[in-house]
PDB file of N, CA and C in Angstrom:
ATOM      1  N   UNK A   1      48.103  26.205 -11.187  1.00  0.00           N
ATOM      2  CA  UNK A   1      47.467  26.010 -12.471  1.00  0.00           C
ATOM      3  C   UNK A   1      47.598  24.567 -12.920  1.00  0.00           C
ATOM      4  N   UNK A   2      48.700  24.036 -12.290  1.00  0.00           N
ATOM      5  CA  UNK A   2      48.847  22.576 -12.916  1.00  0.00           C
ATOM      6  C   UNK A   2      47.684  21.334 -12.047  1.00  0.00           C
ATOM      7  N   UNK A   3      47.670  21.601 -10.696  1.00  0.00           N
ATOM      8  CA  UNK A   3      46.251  20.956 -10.150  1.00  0.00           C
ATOM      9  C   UNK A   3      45.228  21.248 -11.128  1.00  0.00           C
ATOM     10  N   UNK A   4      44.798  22.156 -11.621  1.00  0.00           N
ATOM     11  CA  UNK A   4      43.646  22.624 -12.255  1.00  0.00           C
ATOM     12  C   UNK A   4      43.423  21.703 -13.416  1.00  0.00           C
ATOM     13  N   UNK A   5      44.572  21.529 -14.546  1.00  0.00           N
ATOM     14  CA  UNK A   5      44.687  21.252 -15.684  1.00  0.00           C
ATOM     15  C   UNK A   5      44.835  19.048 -15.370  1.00  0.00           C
ATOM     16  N   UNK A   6      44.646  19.317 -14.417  1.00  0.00           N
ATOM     17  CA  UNK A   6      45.452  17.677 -13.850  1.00  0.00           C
ATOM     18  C   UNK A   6      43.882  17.496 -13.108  1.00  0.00           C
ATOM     19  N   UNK A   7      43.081  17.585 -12.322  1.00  0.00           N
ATOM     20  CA  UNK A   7      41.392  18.005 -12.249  1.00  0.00           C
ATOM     21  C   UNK A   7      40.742  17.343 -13.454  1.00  0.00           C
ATOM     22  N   UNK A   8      40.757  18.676 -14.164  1.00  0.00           N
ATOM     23  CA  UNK A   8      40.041  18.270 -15.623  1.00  0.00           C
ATOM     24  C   UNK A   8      40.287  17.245 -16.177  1.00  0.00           C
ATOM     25  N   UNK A   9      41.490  16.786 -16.424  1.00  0.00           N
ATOM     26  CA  UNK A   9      41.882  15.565 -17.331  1.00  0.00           C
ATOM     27  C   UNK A   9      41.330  14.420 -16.652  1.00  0.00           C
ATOM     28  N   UNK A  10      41.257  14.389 -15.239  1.00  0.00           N
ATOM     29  CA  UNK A  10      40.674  13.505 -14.507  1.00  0.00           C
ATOM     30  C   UNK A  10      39.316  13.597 -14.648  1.00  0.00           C
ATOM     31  N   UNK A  11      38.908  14.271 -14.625  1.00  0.00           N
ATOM     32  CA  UNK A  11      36.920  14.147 -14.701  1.00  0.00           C
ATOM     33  C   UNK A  11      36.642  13.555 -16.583  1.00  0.00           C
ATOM     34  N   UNK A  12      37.379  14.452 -17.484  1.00  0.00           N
ATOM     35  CA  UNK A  12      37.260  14.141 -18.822  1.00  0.00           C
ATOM     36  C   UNK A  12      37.113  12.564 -18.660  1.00  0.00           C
ATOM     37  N   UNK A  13      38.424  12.190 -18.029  1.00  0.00           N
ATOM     38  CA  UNK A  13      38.672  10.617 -18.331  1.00  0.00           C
ATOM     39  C   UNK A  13      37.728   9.933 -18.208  1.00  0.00           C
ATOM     40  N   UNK A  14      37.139  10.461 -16.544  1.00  0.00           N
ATOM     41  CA  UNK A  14      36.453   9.441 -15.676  1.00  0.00           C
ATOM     42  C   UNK A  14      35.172   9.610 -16.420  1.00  0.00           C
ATOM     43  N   UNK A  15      34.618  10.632 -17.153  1.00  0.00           N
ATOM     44  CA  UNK A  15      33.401  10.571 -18.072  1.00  0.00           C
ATOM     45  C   UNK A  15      33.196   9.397 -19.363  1.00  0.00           C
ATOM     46  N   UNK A  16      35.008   9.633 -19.773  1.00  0.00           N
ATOM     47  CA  UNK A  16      34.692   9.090 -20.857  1.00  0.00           C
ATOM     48  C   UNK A  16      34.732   7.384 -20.864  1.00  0.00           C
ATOM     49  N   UNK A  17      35.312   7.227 -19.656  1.00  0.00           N
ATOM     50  CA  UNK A  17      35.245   5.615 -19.198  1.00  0.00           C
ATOM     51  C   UNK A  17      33.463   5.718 -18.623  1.00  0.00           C
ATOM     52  N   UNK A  18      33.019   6.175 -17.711  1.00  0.00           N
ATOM     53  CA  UNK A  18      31.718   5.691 -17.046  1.00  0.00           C
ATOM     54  C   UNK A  18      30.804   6.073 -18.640  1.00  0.00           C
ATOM     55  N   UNK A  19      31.065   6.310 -19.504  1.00  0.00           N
ATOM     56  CA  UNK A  19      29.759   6.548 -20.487  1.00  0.00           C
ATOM     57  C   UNK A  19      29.347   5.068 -21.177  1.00  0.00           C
ATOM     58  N   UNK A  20      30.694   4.245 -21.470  1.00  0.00           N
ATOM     59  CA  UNK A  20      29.805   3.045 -21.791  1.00  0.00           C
ATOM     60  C   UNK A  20      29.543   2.022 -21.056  1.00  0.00           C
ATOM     61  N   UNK A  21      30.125   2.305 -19.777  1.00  0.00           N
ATOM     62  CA  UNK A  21      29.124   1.316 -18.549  1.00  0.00           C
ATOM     63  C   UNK A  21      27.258   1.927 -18.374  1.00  0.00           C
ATOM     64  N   UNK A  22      27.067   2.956 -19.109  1.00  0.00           N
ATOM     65  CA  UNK A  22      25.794   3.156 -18.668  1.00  0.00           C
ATOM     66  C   UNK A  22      24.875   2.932 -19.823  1.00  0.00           C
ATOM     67  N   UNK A  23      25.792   2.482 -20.907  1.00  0.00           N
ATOM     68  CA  UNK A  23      24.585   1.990 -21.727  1.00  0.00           C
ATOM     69  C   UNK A  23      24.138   0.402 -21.378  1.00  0.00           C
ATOM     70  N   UNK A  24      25.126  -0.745 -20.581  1.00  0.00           N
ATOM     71  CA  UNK A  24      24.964  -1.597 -20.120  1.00  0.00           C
ATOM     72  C   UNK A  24      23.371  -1.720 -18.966  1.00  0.00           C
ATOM     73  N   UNK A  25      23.151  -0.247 -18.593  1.00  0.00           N
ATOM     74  CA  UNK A  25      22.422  -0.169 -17.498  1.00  0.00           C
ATOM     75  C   UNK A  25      21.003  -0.677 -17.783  1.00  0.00           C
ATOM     76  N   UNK A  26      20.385  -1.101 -17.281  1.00  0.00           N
ATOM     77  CA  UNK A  26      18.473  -1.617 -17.567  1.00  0.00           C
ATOM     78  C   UNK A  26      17.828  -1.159 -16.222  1.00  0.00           C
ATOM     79  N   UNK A  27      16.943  -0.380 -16.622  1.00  0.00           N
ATOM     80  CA  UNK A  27      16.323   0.150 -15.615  1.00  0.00           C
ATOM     81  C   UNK A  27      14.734  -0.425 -15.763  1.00  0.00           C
ATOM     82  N   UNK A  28      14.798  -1.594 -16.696  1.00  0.00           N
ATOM     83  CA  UNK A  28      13.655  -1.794 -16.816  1.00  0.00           C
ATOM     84  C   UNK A  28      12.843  -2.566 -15.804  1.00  0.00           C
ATOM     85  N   UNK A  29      11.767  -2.820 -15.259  1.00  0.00           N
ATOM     86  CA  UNK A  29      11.232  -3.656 -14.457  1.00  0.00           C
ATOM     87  C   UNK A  29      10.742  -5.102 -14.422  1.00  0.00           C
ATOM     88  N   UNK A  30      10.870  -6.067 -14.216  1.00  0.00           N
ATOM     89  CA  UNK A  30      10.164  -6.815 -14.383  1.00  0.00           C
ATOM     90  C   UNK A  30       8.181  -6.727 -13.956  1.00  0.00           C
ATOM     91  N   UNK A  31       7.615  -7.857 -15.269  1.00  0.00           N
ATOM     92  CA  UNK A  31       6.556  -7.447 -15.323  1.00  0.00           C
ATOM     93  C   UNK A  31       5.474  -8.058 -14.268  1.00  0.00           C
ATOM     94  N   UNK A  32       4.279  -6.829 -13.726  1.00  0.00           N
ATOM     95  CA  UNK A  32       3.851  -7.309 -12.663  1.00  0.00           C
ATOM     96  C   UNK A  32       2.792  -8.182 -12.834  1.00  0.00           C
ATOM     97  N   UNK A  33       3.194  -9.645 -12.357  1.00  0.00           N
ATOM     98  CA  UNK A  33       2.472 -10.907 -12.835  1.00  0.00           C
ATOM     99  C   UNK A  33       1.729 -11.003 -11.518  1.00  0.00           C
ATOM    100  N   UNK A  34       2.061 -10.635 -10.265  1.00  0.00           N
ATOM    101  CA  UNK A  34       1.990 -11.096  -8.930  1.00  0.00           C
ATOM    102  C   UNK A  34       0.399 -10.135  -8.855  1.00  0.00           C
ATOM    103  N   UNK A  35       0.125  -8.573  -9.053  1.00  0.00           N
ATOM    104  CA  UNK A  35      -0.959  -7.836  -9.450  1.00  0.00           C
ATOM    105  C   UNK A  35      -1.753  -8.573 -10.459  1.00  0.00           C
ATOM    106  N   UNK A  36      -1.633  -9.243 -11.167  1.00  0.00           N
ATOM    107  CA  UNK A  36      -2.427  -9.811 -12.130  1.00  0.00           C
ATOM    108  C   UNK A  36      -4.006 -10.580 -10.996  1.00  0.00           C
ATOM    109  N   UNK A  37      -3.230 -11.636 -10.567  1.00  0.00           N
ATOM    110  CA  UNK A  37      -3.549 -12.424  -9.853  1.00  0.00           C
ATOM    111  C   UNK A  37      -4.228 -12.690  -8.723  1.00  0.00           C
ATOM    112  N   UNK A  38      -4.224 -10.644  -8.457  1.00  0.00           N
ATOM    113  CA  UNK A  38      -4.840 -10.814  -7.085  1.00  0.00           C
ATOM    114  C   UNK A  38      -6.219 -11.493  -6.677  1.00  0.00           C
ATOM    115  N   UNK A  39      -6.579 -12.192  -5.690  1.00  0.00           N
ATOM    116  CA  UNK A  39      -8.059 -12.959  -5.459  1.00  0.00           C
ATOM    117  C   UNK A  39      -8.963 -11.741  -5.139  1.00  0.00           C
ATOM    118  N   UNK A  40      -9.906 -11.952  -5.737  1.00  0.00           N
ATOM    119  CA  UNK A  40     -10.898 -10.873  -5.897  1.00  0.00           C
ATOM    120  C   UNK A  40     -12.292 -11.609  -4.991  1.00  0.00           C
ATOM    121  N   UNK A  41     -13.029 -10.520  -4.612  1.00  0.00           N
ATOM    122  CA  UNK A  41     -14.698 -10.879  -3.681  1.00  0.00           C
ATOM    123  C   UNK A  41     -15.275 -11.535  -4.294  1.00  0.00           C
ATOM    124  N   UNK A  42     -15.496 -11.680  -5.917  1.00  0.00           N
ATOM    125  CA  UNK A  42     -16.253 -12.510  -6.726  1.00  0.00           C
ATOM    126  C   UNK A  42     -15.688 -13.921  -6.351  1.00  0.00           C
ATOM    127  N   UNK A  43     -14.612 -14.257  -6.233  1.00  0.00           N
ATOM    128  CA  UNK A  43     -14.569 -15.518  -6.686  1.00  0.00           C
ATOM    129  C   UNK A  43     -14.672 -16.423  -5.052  1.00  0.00           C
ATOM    130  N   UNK A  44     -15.083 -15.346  -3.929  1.00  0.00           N
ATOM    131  CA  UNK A  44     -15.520 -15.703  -2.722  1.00  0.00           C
ATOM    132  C   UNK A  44     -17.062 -16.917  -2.647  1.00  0.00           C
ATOM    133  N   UNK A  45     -16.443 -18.231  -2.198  1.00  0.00           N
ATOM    134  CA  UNK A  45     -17.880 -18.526  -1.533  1.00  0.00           C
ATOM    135  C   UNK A  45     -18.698 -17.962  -0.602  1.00  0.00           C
ATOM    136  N   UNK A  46     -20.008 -18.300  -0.477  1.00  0.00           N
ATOM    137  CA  UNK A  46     -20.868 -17.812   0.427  1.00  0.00           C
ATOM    138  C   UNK A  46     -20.512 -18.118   2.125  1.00  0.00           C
ATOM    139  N   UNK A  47     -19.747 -19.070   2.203  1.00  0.00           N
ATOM    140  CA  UNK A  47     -19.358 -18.971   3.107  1.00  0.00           C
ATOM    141  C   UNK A  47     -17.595 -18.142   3.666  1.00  0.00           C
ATOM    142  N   UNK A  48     -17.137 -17.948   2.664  1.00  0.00           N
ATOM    143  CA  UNK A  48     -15.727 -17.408   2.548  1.00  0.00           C
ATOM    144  C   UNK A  48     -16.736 -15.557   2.779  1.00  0.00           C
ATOM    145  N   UNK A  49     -17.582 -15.111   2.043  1.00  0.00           N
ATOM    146  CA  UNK A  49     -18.114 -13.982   2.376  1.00  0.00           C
ATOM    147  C   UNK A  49     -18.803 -13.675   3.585  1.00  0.00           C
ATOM    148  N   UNK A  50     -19.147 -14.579   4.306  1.00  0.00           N
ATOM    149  CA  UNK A  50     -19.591 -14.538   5.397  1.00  0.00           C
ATOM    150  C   UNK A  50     -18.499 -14.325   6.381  1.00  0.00           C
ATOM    151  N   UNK A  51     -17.319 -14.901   6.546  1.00  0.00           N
ATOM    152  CA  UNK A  51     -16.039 -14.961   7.310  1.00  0.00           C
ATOM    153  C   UNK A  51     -15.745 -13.425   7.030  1.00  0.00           C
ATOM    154  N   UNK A  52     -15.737 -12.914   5.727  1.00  0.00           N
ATOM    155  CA  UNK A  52     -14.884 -11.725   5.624  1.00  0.00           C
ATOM    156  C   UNK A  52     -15.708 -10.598   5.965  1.00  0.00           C
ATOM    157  N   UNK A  53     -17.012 -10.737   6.121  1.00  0.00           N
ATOM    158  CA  UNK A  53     -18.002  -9.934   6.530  1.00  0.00           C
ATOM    159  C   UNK A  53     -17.722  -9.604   7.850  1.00  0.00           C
ATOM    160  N   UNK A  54     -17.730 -11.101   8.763  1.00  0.00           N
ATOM    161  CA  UNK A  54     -17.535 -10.987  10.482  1.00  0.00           C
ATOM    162  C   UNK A  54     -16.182 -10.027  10.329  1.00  0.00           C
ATOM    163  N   UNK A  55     -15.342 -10.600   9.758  1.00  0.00           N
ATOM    164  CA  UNK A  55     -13.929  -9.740  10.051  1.00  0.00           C
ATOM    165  C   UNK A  55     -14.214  -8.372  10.238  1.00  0.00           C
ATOM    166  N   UNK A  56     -15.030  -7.727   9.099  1.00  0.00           N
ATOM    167  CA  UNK A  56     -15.373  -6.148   8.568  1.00  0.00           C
ATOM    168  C   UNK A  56     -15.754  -5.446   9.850  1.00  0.00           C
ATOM    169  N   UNK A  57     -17.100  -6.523  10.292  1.00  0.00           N
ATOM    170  CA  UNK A  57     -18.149  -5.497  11.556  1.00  0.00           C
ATOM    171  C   UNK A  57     -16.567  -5.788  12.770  1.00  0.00           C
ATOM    172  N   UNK A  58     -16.225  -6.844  12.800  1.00  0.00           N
ATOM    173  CA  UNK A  58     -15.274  -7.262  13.958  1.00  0.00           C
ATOM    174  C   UNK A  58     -14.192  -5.409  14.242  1.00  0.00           C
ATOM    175  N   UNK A  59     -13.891  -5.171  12.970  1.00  0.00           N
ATOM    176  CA  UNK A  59     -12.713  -4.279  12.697  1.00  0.00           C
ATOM    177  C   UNK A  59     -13.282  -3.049  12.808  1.00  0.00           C
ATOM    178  N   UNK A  60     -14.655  -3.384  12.347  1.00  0.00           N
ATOM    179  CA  UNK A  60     -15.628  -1.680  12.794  1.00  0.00           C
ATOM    180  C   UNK A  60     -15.785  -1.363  14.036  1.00  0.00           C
ATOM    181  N   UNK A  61     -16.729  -2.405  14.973  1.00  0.00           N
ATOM    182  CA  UNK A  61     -16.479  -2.271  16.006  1.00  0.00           C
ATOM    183  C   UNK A  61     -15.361  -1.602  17.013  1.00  0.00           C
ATOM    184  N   UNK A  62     -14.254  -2.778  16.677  1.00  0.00           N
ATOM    185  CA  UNK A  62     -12.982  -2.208  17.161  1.00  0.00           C
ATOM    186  C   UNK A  62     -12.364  -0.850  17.471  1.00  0.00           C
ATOM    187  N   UNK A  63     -12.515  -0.788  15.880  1.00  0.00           N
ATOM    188  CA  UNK A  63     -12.356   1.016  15.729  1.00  0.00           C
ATOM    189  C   UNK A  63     -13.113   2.200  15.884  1.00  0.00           C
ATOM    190  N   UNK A  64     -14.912   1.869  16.485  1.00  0.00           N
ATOM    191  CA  UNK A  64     -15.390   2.054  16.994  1.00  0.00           C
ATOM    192  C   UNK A  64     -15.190   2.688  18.514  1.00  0.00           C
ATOM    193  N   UNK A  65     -14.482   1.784  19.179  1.00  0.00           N
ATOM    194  CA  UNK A  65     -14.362   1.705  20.112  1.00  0.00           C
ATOM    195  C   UNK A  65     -12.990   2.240  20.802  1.00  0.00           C
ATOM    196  N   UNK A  66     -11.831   1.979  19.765  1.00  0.00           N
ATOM    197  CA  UNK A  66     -10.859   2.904  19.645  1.00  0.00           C
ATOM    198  C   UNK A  66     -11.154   4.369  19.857  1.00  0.00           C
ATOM    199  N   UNK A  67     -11.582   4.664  18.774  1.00  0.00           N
ATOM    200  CA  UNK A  67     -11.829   6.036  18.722  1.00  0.00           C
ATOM    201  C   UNK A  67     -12.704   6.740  20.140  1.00  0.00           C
ATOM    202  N   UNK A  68     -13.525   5.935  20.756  1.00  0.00           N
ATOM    203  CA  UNK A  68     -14.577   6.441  21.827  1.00  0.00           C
ATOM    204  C   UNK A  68     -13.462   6.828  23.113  1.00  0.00           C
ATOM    205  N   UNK A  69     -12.738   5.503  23.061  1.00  0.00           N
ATOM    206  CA  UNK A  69     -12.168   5.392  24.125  1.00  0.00           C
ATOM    207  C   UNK A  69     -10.569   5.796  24.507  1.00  0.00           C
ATOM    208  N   UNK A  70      -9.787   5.407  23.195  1.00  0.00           N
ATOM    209  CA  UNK A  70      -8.594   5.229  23.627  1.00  0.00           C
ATOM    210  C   UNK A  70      -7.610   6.287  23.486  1.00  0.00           C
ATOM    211  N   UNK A  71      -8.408   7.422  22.401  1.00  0.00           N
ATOM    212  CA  UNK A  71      -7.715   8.624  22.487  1.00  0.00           C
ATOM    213  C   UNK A  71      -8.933   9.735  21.691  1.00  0.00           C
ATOM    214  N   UNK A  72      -8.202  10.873  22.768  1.00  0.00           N
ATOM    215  CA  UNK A  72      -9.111  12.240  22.151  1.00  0.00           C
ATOM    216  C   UNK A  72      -8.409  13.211  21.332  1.00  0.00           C
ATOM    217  N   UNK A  73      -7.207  13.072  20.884  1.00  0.00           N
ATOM    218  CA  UNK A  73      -6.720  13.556  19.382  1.00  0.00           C
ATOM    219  C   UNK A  73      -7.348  13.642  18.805  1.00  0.00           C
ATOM    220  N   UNK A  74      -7.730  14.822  17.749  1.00  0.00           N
ATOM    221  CA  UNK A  74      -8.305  14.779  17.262  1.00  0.00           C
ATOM    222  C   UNK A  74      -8.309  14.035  15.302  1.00  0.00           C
ATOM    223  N   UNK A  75      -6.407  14.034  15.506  1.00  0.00           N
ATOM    224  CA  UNK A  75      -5.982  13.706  14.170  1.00  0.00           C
ATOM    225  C   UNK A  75      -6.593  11.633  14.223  1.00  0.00           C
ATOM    226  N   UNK A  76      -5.998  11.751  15.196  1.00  0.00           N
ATOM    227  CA  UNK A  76      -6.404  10.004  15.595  1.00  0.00           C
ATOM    228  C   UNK A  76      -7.922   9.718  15.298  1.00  0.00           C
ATOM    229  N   UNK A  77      -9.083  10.300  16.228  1.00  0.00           N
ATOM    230  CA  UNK A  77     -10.526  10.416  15.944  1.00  0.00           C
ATOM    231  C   UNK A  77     -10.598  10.397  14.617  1.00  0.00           C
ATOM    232  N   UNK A  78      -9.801  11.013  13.436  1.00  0.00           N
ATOM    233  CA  UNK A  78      -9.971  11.442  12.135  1.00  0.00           C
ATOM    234  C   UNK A  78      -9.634   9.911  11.417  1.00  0.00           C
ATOM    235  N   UNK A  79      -8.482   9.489  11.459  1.00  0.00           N
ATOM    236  CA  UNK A  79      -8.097   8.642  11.408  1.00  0.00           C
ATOM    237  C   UNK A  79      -9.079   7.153  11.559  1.00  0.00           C
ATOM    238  N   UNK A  80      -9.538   6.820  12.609  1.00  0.00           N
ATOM    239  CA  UNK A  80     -10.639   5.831  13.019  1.00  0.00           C
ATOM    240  C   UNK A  80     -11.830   6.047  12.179  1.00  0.00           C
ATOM    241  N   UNK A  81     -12.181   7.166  12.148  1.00  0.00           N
ATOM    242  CA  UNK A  81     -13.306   7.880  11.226  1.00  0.00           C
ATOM    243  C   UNK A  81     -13.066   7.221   9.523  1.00  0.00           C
ATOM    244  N   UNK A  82     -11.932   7.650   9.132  1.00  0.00           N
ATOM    245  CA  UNK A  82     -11.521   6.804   7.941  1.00  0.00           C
ATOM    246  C   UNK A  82     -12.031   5.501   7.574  1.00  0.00           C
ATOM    247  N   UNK A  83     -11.141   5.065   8.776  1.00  0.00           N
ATOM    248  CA  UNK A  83     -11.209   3.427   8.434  1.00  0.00           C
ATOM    249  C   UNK A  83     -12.391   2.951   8.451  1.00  0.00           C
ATOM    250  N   UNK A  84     -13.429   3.545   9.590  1.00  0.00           N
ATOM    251  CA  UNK A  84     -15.086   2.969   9.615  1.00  0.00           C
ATOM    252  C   UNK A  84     -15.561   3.211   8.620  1.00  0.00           C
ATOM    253  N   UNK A  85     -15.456   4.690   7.845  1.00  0.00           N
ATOM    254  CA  UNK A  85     -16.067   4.546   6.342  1.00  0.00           C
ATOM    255  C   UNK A  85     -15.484   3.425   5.435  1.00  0.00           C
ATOM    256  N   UNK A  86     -14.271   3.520   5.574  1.00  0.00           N
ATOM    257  CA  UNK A  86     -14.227   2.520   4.540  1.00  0.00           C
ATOM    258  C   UNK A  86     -14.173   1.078   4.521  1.00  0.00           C
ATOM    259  N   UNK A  87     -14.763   0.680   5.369  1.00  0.00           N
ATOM    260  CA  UNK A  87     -14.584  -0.697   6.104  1.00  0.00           C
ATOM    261  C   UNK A  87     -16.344  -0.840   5.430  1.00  0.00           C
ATOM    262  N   UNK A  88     -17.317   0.657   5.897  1.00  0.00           N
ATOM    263  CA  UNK A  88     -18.314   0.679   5.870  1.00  0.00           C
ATOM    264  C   UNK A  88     -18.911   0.147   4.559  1.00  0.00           C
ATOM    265  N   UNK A  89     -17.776   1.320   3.017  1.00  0.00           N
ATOM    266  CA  UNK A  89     -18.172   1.170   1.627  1.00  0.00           C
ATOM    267  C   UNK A  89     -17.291  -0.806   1.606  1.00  0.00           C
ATOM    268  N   UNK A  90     -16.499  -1.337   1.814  1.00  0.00           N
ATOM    269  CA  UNK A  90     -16.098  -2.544   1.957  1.00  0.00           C
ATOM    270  C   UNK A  90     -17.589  -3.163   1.861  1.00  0.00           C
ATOM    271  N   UNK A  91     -17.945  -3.151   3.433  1.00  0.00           N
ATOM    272  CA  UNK A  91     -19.258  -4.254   3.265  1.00  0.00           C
ATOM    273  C   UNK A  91     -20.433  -3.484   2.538  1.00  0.00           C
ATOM    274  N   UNK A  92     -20.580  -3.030   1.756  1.00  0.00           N
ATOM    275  CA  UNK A  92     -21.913  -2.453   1.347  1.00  0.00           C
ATOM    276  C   UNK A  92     -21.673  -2.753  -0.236  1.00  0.00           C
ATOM    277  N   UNK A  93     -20.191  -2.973  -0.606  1.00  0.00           N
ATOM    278  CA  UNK A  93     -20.253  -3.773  -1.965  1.00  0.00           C
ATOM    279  C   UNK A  93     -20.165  -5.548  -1.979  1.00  0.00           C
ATOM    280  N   UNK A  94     -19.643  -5.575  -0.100  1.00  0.00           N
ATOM    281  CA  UNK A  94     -20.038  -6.911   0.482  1.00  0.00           C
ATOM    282  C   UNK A  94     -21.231  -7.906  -0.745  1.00  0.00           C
ATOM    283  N   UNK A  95     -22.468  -6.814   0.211  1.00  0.00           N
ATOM    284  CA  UNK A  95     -23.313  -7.332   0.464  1.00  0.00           C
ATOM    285  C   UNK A  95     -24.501  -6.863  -1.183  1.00  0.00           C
ATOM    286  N   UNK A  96     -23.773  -6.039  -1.620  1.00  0.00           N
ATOM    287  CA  UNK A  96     -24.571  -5.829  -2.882  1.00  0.00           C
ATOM    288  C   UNK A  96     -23.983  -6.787  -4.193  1.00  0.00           C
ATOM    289  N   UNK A  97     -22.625  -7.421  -3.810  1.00  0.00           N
ATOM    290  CA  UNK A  97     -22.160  -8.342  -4.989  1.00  0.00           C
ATOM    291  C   UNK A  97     -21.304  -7.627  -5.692  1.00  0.00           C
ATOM    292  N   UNK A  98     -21.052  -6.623  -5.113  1.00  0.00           N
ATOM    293  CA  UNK A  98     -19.844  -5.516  -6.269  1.00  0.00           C
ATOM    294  C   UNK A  98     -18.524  -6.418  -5.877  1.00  0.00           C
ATOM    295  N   UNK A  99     -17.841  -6.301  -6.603  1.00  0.00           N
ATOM    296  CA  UNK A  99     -16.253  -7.267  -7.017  1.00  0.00           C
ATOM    297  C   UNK A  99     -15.307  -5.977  -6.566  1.00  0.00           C
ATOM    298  N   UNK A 100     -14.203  -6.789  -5.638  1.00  0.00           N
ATOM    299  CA  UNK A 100     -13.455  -5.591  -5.405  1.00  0.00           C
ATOM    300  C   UNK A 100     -11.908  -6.226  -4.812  1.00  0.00           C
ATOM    301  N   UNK A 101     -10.770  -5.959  -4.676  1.00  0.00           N
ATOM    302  CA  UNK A 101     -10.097  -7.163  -4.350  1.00  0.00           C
ATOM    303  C   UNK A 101      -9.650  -7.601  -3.094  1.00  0.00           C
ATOM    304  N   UNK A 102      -9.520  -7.960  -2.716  1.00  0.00           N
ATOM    305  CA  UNK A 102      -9.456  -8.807  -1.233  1.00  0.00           C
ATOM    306  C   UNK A 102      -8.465  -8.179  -0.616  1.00  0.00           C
ATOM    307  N   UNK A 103      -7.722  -7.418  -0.922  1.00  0.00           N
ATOM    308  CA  UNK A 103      -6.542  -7.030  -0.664  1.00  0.00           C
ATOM    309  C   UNK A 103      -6.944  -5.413   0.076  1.00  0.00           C
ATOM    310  N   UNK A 104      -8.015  -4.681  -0.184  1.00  0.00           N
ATOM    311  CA  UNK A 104      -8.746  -4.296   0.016  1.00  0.00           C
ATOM    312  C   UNK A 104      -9.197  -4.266   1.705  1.00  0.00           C
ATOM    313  N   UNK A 105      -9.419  -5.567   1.589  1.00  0.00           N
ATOM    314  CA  UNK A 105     -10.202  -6.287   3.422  1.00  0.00           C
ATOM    315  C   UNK A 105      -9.038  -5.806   3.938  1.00  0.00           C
ATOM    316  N   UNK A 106      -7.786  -6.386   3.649  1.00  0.00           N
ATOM    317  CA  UNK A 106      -6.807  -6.338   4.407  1.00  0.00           C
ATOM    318  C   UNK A 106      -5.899  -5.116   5.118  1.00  0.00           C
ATOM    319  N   UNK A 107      -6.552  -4.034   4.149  1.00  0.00           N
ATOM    320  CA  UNK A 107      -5.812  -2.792   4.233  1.00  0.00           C
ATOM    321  C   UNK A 107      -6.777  -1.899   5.122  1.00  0.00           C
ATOM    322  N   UNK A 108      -8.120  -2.383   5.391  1.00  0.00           N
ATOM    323  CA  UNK A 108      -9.228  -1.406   6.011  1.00  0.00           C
ATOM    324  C   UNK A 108      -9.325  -2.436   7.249  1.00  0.00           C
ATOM    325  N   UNK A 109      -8.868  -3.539   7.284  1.00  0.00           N
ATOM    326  CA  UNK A 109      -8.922  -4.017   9.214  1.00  0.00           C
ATOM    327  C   UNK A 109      -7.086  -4.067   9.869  1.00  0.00           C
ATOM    328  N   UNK A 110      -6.590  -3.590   9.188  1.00  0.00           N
ATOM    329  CA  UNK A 110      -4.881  -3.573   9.616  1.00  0.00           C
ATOM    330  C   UNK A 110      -4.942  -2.173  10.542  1.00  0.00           C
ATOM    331  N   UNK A 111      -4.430  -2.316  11.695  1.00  0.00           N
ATOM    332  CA  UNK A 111      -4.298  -1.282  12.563  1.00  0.00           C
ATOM    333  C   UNK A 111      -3.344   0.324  11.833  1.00  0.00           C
ATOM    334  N   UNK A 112      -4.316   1.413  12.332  1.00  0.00           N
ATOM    335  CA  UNK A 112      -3.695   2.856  11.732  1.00  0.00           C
ATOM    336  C   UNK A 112      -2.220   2.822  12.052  1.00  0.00           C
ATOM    337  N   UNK A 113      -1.619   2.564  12.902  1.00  0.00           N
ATOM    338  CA  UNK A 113      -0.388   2.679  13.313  1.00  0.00           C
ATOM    339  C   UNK A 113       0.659   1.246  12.954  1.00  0.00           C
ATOM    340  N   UNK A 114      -0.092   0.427  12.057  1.00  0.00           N
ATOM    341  CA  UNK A 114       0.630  -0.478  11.736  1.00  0.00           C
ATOM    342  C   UNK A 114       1.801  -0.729  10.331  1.00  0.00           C
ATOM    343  N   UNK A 115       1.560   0.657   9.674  1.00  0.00           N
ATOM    344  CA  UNK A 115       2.561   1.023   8.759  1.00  0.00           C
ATOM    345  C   UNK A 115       3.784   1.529   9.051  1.00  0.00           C
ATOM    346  N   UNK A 116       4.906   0.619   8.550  1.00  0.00           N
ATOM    347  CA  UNK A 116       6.177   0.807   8.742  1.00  0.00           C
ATOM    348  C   UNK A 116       6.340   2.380   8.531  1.00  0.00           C
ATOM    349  N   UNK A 117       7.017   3.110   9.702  1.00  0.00           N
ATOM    350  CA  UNK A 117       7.385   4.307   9.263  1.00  0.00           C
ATOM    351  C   UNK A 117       9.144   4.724   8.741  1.00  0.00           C
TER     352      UNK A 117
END
């Protein structure tokens, strides 16, 4: 019974010490300035849109060709399928002048298997 009573007094304590280290605590974030900023398709020259265009068909192709060739999975096929659509809606606001952010390009020609697992 005396472990028991010698327990408790220990947790009581250890509560009543850790309670005002946690008002010290900030869980707040700093604010996202770096998202603000991102470079967007609008502010692309005609020749900077032309470069990111080649990249697009370059990455379609590719994955094009991935998919034909390099595996018959069907989750993979699914996968390649993805990225060509959206590589596809990419250049089709390309080429119509829709604003979208560059960051965008980067995430629809980066290889399927190139995310840290």
């Amino acid at each position: 019974m005396g472990m028991r009573k010698t327990a408790i007094v220990a947790l009581i304590a250890l509560a009543g010490v850790s309670v005002p280290l946690l008002h010290g605590v900030s869980f707040a974030q700093p604010a996202p300035g770096a998202a603000a900023s991102a470079q967007m398709a609008s502010s692309l020259s005609a020749a900077d849109k032309a470069v990111v265009l080649k990249k697009l068909q370059d990455a379609k192709q590719h994955d094009k060709d991935a998919r034909k060739g390099w595996s018959q999975e069907p989750l993979t096929q699914a996968t390649y399928d993805t990225k060509i659509q959206e590589i596809n809606r990419l250049m089709d606001k390309l080429n119509k002048g829709k604003d979208f952010p560059l960051s965008e390009v980067e995430k629809a020609v980066a290889s399927p298997h190139s995310a840290p697992y």
